[in-house]
C-alpha atoms as a PDB file:
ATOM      1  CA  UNK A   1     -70.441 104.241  -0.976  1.00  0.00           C
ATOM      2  CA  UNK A   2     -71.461 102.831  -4.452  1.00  0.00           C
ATOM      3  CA  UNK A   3     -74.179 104.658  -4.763  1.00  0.00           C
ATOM      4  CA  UNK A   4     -72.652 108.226  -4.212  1.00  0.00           C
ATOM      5  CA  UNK A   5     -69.810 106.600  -6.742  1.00  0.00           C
ATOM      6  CA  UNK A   6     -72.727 105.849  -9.175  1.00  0.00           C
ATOM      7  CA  UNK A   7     -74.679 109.465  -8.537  1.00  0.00           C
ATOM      8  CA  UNK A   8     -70.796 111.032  -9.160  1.00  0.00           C
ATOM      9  CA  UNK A   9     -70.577 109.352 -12.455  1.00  0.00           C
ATOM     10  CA  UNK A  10     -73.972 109.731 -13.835  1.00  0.00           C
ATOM     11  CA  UNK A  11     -73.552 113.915 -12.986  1.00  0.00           C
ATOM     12  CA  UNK A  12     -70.306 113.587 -14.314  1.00  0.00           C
ATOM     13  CA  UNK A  13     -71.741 111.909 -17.778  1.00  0.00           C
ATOM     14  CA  UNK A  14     -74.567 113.641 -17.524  1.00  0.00           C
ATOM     15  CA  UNK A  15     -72.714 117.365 -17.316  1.00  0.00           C
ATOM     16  CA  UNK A  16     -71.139 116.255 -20.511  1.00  0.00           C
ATOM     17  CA  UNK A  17     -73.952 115.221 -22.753  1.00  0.00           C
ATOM     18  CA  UNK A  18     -75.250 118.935 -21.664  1.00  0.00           C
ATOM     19  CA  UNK A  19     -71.945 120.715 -22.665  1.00  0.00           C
ATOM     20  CA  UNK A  20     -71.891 118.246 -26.234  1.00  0.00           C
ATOM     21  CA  UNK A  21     -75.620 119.270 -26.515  1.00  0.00           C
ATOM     22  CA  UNK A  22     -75.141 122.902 -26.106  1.00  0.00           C
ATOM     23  CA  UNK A  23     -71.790 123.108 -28.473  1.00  0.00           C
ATOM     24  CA  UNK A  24     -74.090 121.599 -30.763  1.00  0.00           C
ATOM     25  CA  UNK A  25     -76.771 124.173 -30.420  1.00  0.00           C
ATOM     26  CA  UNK A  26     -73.969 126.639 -30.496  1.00  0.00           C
ATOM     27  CA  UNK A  27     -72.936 125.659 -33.993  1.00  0.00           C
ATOM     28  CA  UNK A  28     -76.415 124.768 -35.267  1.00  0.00           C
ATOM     29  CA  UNK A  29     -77.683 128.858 -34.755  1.00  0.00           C
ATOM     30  CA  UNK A  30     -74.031 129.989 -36.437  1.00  0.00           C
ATOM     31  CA  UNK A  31     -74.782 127.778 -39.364  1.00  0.00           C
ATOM     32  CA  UNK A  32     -78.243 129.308 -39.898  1.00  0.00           C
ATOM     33  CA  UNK A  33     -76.901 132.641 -39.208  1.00  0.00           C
ATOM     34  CA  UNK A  34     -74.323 132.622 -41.412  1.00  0.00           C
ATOM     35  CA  UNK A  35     -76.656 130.660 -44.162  1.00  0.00           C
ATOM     36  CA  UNK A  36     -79.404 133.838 -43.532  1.00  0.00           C
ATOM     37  CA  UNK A  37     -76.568 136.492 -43.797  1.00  0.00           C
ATOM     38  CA  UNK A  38     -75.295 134.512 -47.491  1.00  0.00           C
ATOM     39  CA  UNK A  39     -79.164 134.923 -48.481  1.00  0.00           C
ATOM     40  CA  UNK A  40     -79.413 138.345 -47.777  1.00  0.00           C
ATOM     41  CA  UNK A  41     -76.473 139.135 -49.239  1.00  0.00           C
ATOM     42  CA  UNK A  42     -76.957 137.441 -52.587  1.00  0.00           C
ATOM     43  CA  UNK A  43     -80.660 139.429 -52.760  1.00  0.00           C
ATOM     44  CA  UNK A  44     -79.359 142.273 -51.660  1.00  0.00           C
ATOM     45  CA  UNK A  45     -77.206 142.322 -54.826  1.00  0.00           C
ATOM     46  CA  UNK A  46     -79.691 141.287 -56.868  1.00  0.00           C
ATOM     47  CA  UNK A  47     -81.993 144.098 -55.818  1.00  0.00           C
ATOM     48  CA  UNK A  48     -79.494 146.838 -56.503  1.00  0.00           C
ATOM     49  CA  UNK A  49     -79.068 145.552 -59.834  1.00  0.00           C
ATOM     50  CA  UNK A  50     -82.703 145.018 -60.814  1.00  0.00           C
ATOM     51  CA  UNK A  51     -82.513 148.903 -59.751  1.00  0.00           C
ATOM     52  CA  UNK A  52     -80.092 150.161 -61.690  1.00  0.00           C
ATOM     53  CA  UNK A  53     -81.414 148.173 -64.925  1.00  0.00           C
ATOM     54  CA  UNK A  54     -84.739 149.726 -64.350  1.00  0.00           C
ATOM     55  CA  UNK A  55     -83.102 153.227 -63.606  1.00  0.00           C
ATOM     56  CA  UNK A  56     -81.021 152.565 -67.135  1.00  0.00           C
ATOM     57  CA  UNK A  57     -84.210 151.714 -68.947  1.00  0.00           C
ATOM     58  CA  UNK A  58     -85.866 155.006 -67.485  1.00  0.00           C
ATOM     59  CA  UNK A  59     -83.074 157.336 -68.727  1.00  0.00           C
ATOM     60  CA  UNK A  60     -82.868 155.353 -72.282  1.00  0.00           C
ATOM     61  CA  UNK A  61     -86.671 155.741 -72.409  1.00  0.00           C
ATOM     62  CA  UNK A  62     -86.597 159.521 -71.274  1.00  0.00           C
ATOM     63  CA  UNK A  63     -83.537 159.875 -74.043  1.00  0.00           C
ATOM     64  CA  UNK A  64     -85.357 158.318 -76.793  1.00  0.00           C
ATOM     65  CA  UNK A  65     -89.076 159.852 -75.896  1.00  0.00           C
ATOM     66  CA  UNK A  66     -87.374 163.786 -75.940  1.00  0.00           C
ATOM     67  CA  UNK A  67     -86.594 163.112 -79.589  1.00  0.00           C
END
């Protein structure tokens, strides 16, 4: 009888390390995900206005070389 008490409570304990290891898991790959989507963001922004300085140095150079 003890040792079908002792196999109970080491599935039991070891069910929950698995379901502590998994939340963990869980928030470890929404972390990054949410760290990656913050990156892109931010460069994403960046980008467009690297663009549109370039694009306002184009015109300002087209302006200026026509006269």
């Amino acid at each position: 009888m003890t040792t079908e008490d002792d196999k109970k409570g080491y599935l039991a304990a070891q069910k929950k390390r698995n379901y502590f290891i998994a939340g963990g898991l869980l928030l470890f790959v929404v972390l990054v995900y949410f760290v990656t989507m913050s990156r892109l963001s931010q460069n994403t922004k960046a980008e467009a206005l690297r663009s549109a300085q370039s694009q306002a140095e184009a015109a300002a150079s087209a302006v200026s070389g026509t006269r």
